[in-house]
C-alpha atoms as a PDB file:
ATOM      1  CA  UNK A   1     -13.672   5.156 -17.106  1.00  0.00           C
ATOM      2  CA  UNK A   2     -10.452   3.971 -15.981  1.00  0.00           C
ATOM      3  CA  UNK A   3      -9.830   0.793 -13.201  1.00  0.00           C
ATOM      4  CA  UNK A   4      -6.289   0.187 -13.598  1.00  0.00           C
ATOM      5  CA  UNK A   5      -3.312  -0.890 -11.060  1.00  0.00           C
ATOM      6  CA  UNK A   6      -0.288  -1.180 -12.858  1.00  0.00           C
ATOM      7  CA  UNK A   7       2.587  -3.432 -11.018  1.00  0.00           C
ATOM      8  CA  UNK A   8       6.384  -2.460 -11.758  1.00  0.00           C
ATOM      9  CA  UNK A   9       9.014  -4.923  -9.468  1.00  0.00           C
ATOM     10  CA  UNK A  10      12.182  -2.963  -9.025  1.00  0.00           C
ATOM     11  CA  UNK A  11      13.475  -4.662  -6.146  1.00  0.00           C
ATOM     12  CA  UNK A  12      15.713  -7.340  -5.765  1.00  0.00           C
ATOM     13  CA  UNK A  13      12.734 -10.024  -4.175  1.00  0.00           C
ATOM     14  CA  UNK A  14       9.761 -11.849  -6.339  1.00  0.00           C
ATOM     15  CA  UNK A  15       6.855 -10.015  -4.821  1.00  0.00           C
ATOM     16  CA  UNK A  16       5.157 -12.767  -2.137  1.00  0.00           C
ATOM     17  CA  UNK A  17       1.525 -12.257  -4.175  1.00  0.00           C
ATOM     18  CA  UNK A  18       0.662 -12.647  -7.981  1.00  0.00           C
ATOM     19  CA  UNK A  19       0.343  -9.192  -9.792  1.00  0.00           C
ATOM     20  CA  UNK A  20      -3.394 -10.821 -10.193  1.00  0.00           C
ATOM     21  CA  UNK A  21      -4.186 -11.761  -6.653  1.00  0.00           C
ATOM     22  CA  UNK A  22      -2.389  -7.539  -6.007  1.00  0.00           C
ATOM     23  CA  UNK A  23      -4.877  -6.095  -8.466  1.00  0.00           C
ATOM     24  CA  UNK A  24      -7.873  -7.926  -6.923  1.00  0.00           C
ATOM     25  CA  UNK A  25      -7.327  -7.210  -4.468  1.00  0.00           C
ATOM     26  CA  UNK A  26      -6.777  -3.126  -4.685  1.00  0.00           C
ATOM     27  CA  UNK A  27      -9.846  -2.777  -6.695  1.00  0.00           C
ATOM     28  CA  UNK A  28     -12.364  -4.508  -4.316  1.00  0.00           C
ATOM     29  CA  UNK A  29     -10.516  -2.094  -1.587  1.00  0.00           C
ATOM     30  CA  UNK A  30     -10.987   0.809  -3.789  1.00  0.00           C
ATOM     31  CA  UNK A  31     -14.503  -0.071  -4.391  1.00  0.00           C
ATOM     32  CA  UNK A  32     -15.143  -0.370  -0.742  1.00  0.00           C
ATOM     33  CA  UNK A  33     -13.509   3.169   0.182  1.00  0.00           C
ATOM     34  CA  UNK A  34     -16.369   4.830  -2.480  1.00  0.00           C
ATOM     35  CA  UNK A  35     -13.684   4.646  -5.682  1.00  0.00           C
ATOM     36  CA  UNK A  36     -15.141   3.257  -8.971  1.00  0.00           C
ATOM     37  CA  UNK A  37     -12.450   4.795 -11.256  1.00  0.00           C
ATOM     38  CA  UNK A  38      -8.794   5.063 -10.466  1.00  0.00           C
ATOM     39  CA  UNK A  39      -5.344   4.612 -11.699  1.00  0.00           C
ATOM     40  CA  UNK A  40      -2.425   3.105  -9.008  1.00  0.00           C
ATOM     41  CA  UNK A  41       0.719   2.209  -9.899  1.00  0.00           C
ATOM     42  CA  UNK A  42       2.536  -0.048  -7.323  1.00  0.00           C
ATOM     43  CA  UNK A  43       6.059   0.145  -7.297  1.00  0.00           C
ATOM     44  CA  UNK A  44       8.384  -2.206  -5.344  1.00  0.00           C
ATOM     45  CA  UNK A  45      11.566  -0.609  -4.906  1.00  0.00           C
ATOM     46  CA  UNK A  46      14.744  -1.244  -2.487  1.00  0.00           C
ATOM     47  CA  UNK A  47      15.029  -0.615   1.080  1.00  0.00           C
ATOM     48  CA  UNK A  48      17.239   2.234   0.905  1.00  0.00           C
ATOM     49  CA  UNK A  49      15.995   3.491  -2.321  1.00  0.00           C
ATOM     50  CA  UNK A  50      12.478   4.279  -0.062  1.00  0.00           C
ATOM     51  CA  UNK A  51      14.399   5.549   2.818  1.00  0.00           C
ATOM     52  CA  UNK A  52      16.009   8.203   0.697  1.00  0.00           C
ATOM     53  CA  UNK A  53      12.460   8.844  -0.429  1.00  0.00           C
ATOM     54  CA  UNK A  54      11.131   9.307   2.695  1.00  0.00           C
ATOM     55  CA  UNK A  55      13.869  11.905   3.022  1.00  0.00           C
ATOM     56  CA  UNK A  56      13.344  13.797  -0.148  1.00  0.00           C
ATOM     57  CA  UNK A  57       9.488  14.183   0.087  1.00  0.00           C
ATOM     58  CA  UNK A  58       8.634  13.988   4.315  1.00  0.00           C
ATOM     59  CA  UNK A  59      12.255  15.086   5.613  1.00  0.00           C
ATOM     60  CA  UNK A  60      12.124  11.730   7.546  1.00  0.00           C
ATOM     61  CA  UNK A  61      15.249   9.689   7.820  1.00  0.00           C
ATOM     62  CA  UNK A  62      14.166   6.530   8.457  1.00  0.00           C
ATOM     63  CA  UNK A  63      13.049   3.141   6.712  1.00  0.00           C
ATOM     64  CA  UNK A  64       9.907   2.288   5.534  1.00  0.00           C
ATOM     65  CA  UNK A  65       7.313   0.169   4.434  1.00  0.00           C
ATOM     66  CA  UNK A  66       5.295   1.779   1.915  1.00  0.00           C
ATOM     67  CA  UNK A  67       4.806   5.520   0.649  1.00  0.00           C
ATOM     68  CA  UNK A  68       1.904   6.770  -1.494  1.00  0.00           C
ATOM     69  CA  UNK A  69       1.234   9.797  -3.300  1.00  0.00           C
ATOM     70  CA  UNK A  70      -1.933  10.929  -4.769  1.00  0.00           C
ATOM     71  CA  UNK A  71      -0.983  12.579  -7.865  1.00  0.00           C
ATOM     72  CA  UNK A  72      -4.426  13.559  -9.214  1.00  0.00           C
ATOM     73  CA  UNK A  73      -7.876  13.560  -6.999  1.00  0.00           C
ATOM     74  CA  UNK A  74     -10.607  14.071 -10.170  1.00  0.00           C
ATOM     75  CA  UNK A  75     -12.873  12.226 -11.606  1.00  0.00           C
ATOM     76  CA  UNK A  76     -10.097   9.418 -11.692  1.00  0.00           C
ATOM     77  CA  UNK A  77      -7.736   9.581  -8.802  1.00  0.00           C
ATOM     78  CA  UNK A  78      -3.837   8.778  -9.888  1.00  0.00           C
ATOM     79  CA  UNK A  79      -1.443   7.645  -7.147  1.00  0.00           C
ATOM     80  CA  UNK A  80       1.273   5.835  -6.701  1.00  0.00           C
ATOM     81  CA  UNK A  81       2.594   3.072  -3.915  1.00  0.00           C
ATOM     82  CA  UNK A  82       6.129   3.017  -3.431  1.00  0.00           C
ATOM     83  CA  UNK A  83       6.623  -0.346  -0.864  1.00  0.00           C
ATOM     84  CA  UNK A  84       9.541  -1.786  -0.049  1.00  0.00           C
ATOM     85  CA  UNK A  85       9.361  -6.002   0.000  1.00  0.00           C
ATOM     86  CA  UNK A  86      12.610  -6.026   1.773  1.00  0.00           C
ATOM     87  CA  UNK A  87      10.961  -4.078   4.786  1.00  0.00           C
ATOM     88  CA  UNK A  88       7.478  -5.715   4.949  1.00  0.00           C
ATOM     89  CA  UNK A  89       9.441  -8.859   5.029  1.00  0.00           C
ATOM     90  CA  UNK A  90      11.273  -7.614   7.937  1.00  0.00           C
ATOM     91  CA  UNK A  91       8.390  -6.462   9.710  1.00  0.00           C
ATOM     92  CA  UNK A  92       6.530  -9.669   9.228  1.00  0.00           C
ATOM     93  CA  UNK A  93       9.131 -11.524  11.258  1.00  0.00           C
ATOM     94  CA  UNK A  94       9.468  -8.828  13.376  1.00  0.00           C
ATOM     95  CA  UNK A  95       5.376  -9.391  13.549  1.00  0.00           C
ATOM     96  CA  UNK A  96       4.881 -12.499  13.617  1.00  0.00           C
ATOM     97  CA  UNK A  97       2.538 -12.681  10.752  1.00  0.00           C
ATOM     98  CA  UNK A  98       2.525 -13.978   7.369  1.00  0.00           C
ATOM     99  CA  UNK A  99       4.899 -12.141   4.749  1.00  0.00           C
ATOM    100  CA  UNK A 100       1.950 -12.545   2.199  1.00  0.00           C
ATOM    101  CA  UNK A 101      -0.440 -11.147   4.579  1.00  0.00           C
ATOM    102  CA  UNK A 102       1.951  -8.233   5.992  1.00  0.00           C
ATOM    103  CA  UNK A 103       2.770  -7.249   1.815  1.00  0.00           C
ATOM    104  CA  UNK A 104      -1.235  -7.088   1.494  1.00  0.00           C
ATOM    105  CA  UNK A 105      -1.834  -4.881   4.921  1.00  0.00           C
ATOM    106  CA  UNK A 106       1.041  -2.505   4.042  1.00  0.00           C
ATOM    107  CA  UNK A 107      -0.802  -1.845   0.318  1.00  0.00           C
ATOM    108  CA  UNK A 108      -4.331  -1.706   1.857  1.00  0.00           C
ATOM    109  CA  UNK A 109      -2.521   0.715   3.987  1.00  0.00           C
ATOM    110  CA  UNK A 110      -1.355   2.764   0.914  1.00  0.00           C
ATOM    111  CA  UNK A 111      -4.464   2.884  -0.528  1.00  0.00           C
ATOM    112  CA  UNK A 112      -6.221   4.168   2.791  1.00  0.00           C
ATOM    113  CA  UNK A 113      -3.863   7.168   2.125  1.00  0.00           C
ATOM    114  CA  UNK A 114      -4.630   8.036  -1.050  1.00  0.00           C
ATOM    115  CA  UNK A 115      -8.493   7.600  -0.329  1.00  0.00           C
ATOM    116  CA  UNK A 116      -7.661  10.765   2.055  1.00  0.00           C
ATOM    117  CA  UNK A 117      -7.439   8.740   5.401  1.00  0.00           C
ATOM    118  CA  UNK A 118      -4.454   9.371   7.973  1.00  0.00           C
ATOM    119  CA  UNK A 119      -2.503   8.278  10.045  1.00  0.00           C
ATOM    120  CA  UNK A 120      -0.982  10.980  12.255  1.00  0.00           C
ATOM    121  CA  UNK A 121      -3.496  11.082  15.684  1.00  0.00           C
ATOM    122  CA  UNK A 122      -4.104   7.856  17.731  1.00  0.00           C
ATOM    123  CA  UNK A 123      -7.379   7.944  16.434  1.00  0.00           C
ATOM    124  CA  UNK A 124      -6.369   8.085  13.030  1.00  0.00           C
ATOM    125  CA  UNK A 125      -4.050   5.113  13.553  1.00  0.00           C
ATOM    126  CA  UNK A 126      -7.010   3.084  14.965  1.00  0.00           C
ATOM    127  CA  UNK A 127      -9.435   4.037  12.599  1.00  0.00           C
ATOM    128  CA  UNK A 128      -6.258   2.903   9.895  1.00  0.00           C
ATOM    129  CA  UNK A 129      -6.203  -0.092  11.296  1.00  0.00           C
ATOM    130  CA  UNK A 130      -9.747  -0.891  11.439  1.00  0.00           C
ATOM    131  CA  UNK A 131      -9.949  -0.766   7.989  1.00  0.00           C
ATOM    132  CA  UNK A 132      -6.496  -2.998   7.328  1.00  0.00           C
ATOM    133  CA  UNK A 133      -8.095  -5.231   9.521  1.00  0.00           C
ATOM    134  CA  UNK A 134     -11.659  -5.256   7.692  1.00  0.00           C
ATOM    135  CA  UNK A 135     -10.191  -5.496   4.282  1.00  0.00           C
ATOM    136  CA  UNK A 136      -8.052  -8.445   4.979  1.00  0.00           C
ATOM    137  CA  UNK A 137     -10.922 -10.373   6.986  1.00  0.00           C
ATOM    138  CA  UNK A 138     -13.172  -9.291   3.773  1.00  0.00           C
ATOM    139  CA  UNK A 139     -10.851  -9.827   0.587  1.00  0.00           C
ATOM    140  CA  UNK A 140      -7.401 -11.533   1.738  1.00  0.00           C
ATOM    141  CA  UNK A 141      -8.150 -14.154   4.116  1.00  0.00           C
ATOM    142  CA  UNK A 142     -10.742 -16.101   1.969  1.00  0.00           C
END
């Protein structure tokens, strides 16, 4: 069976983690959320190249940080992670934290997502950030 996260840079920024340490990192967070077989792509694209995105598929006009779309749930979920550098760099000023860090919470995030969590109740968002939080603790911060 298939383990594979494919990396594709379109943006204009030198992604702030090796496509190794990315991949690593995904699987072990994959693993974790119950998925033994899977097939990501991430893709970092351009600011407003997301935003118009995030217009086409959620009728949202605003900027973002990272979009995913599960594109097969079988034996061997397919999704992709659309992410934006130029934003999480933003937000990790904005933040406070780490831009490495903040690029690896935004595509734990993703991931989440396409392992069926949400985000759209309060307790989603905690329960979100719970696991950001536990997977960074567990497979970033060592």
């Amino acid at each position: 069976m298939s383990r594979s996260v494919r990396i594709f840079n379109e943006s204009k920024e030198t992604l702030p983690l090796p496509d190794l340490r990315i991949r690593q990192l995904l699987r072990k967070v994959l693993r974790a959320l119950g998925r033994e077989h899977f097939q990501i792509s991430v893709i970092a694209t351009g600011d407003d190249a997301l935003r118009e995105m995030k217009l086409s598929y959620f009728h949202e006009d605003v900027y973002t940080d990272i979009i995913s779309f599960l594109i097969e749930d079988e034996a061997v979920p397919e999704g992709e992670l659309y992410c934006s550098p130029e934003r999480i760099r933003s937000n990790a000023e904005n933040f406070g934290e780490q831009y490495e860090r903040e690029f690896a919470r935004v595509l734990i995030h993703g991931v989440c997502h396409l392992c069926g969590y949400e985000d759209g109740s309060e307790s989603e968002r905690r329960k979100m950030t719970e696991l950001e939080e536990r997977f960074l603790t567990q497979y970033f911060d060592r």
